[in-house]
Protein backbone atom coordinates (compact mmCIF):
# COMPACT_ATOMS: atom_id res chain seq x y z
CA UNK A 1 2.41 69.67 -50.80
CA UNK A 2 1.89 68.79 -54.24
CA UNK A 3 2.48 72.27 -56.24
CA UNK A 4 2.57 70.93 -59.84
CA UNK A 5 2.73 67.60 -62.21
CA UNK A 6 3.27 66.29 -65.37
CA UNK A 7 1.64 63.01 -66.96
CA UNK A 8 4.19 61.46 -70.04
CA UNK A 9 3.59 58.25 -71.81
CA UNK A 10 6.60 55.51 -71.30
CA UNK A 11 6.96 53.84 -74.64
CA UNK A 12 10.31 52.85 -75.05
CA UNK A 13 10.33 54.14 -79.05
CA UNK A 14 10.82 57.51 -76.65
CA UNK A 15 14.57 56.47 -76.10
CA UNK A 16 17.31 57.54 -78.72
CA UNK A 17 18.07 54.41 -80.45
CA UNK A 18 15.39 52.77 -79.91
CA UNK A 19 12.70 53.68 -82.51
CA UNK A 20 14.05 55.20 -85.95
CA UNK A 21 16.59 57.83 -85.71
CA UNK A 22 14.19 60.24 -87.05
CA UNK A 23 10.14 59.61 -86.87
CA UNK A 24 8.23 63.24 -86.61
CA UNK A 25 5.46 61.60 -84.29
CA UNK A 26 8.14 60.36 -82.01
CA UNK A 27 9.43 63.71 -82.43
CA UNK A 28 6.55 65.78 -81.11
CA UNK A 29 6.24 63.65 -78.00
CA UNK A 30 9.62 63.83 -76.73
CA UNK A 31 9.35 67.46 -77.29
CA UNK A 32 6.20 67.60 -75.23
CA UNK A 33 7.97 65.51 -72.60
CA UNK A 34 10.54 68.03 -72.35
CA UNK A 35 8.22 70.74 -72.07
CA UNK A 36 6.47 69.17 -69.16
CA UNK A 37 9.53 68.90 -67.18
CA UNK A 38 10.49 72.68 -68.30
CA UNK A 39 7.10 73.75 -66.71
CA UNK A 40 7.86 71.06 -63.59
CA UNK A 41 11.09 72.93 -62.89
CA UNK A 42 9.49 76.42 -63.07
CA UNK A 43 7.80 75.65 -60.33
CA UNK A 44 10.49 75.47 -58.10
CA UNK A 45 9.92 72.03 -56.34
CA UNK A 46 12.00 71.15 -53.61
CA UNK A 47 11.66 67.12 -54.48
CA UNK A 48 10.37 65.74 -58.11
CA UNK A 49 8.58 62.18 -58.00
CA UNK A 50 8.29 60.07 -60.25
CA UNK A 51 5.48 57.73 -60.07
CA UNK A 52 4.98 54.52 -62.77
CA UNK A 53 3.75 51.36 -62.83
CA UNK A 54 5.74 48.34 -61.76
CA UNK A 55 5.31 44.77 -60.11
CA UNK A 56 5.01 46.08 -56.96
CA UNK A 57 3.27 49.31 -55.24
CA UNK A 58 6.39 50.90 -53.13
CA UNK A 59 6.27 54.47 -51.73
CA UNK A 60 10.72 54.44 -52.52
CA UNK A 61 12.06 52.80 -55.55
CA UNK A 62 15.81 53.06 -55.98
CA UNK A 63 19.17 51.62 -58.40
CA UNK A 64 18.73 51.33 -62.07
CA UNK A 65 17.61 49.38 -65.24
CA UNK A 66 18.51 48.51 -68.22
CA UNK A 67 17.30 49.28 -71.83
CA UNK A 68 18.87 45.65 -73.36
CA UNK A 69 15.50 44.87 -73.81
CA UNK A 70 14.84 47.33 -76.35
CA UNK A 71 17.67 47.06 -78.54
CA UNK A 72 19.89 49.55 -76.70
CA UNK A 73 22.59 48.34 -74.50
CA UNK A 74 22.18 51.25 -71.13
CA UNK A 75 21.80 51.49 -68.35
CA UNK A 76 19.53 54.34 -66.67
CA UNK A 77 18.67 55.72 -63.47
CA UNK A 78 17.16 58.44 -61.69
CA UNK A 79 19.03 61.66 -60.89
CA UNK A 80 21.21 60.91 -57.98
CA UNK A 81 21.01 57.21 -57.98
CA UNK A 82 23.17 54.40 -58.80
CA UNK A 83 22.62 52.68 -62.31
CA UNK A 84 24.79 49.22 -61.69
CA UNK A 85 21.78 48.21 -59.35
CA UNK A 86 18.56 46.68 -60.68
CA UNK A 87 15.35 47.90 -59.36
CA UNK A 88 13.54 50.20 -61.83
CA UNK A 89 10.40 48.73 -64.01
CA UNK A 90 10.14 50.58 -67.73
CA UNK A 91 8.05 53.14 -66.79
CA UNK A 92 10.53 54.62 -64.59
CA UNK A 93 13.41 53.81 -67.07
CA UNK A 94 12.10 56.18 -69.78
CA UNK A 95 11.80 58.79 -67.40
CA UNK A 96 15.23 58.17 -65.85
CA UNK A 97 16.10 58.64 -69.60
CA UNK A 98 13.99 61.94 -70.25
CA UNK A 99 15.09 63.43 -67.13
CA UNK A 100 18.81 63.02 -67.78
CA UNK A 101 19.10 64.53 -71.52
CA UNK A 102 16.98 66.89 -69.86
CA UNK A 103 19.50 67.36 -68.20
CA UNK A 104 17.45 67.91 -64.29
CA UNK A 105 19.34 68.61 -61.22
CA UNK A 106 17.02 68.79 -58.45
CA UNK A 107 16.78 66.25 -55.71
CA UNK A 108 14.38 63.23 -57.52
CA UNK A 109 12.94 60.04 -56.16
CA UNK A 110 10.98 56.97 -57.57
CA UNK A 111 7.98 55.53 -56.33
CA UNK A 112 5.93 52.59 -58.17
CA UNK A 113 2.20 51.11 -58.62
CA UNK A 114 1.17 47.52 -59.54
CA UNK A 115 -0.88 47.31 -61.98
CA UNK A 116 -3.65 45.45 -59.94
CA UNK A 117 -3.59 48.24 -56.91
CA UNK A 118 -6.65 49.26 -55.34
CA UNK A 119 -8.28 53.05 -56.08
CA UNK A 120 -8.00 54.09 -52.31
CA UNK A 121 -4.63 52.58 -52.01
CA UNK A 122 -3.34 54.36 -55.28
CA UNK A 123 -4.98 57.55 -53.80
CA UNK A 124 -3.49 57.32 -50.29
CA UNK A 125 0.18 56.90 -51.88
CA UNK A 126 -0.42 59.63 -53.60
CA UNK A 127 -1.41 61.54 -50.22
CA UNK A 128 1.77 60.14 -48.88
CA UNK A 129 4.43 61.16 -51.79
CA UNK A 130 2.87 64.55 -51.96
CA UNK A 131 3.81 65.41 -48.26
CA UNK A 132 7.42 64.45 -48.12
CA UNK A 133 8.47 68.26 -48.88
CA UNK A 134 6.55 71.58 -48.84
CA UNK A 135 7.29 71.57 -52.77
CA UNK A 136 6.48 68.86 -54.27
CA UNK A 137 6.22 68.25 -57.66
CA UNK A 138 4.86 64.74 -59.54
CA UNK A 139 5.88 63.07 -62.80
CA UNK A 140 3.46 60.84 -63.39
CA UNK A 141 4.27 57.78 -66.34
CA UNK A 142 1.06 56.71 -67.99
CA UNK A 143 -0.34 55.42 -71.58
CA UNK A 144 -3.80 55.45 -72.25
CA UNK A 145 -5.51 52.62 -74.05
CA UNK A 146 -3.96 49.92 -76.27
CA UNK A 147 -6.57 49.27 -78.73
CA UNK A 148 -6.52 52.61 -81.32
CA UNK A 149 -4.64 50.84 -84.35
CA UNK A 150 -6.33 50.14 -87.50
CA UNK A 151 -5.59 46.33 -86.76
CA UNK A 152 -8.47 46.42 -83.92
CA UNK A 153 -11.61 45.40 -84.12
CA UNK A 154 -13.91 48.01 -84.95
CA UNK A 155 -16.05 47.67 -81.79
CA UNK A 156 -12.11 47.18 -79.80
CA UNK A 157 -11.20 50.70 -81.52
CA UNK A 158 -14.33 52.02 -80.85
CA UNK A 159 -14.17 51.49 -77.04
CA UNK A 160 -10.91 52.82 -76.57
CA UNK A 161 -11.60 56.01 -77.51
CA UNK A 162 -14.48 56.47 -75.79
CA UNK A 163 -11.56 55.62 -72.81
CA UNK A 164 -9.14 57.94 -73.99
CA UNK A 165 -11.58 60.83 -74.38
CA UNK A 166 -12.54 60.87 -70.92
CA UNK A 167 -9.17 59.90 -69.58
CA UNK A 168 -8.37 63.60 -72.11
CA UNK A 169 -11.72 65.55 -70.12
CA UNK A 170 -10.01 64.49 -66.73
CA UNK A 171 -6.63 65.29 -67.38
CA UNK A 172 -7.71 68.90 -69.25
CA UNK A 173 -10.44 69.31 -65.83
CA UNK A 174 -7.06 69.51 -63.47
CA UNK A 175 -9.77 68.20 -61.17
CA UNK A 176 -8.52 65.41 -59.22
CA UNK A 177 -11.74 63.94 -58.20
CA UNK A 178 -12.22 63.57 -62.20
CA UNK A 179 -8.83 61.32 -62.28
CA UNK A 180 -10.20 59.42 -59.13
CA UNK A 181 -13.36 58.41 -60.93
CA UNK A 182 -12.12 57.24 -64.23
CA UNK A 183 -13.62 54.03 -65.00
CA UNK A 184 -11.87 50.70 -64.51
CA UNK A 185 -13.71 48.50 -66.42
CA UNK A 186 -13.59 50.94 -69.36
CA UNK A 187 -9.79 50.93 -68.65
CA UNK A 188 -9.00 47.11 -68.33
CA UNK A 189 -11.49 46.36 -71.61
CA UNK A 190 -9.36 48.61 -73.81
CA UNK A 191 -6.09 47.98 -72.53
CA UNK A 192 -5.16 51.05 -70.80
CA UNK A 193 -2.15 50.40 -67.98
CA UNK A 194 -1.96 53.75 -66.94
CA UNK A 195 -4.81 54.15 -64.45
CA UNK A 196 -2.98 53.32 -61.13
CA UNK A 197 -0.08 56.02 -61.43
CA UNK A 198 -2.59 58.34 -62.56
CA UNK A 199 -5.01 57.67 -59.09
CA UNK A 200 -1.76 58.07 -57.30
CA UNK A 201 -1.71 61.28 -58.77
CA UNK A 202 -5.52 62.00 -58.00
CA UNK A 203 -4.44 61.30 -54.20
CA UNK A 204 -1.48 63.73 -54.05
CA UNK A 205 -3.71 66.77 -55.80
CA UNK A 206 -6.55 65.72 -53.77
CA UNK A 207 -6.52 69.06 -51.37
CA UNK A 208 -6.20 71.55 -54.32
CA UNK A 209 -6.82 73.03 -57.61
CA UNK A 210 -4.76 73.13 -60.55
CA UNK A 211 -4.59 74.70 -64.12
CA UNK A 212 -4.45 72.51 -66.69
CA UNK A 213 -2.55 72.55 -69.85
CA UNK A 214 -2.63 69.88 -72.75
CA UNK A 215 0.36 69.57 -74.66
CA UNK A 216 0.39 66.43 -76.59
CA UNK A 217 -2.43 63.90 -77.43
CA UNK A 218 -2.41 61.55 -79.94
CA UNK A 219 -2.39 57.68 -81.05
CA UNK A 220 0.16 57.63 -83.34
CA UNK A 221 1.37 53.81 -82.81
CA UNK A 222 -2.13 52.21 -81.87
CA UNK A 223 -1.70 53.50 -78.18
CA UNK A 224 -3.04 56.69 -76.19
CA UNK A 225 -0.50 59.09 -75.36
CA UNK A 226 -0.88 62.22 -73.39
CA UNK A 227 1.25 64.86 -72.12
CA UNK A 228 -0.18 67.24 -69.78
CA UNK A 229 1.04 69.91 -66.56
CA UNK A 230 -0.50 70.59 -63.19
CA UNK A 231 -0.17 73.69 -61.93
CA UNK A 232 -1.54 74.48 -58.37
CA UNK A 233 -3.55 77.95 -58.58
CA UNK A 234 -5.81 76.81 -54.92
């Protein structure tokens, strides 16, 4: 049973060495990340998941990946797993990164969304990851919409955050049903890639209700970030 959850962003600036060594926006989101996690482990959980989107939708993800991309020569992987093998997309990097200078110990495992997965099959992984222990807890990788610079179109900025505003209302709601019925043709038209993790969250919280706390949300590099905990109070 699903008893809390976390949404982060997954911009790789999030990863020491990646962006500048010191940037105050980058800053207050990692500290909002670790905050999350400090109210995901007060909870207890017998498993953490870790749900992000990659190029396939798989209820186990497992090995490593590698930051080379991004300027920084490491490898990453989830807390108890293996980082010489291949097999985690970027979303699930940055949180293999978060969660280990966050130093977590509990048990952890990875599961992953394409980005072109159905609603009802997002929601019924969700219904799947959130029974595979009686305490389950969720961190969920997501960005909101790609269009809030000052380099976008004014009609472009305009849409996107009318997006991230009521991707903000659902989130804040801790109503699942809210996540469920964000809109995806508001979503794809402004560039947000965060939808399907955050339906497979909808799915695993389906059965309950959950307090709601906003800790971060902001646009400070032209994309929608959001940190946010789920706590089960029904």
């Amino acid at each position: 049973m699903l008893v809390s959850a976390a949404v982060c962003p997954h911009p790789p600036l999030l990863v020491a060495g990646v962006g500048p060594a010191r940037d105050d926006d980058i800053d207050l989101l990692r500290g909002a990340c670790w905050t999350a996690l400090d109210a995901l482990r007060d909870g207890s959980p017998e498993l953490l998941v870790v749900v992000g989107v990659g190029p396939d939708t798989a209820d186990e993800v497992t090995g490593g990946g590698s930051l080379a991309d991004y300027g920084v020569d490491r490898r990453v992987a989830l807390p108890g797993a293996h980082a010489g093998d291949d097999g985690l997309p970027l979303s699930l990097c940055v949180a293999a990164w978060l969660l280990e200078r966050d130093g977590w110990s509990g048990s952890v495992t990875g599961a992953s969304v394409a980005p072109s997965a159905a609603a009802d099959d997002c929601a019924r992984l969700g219904e799947r990851l959130a029974w595979r222990r009686e305490r389950v807890a969720m961190l969920v990788m997501a960005d909101g919409s790609a269009q809030r610079s000052d380099e976008q179109a004014d009609a472009d900025r305009a849409l996107a955050r009318r997006h991230d505003a009521d991707l903000v209302r659902a989130l804040e709601s801790g109503d699942p049903r809210a996540i469920l019925a964000l809109d995806d043709a508001a979503a794809a038209a402004s560039r947000a890639g965060g939808i399907p993790p955050l339906r497979v969250l909808g799915g695993a919280a389906e059965d309950g209700l959950f307090d709601a706390e906003m800790l971060y949300d902001a646009a400070p590099f032209g994309v929608g970030y959001s940190v946010v905990v789920w706590e089960r109070h029904g």
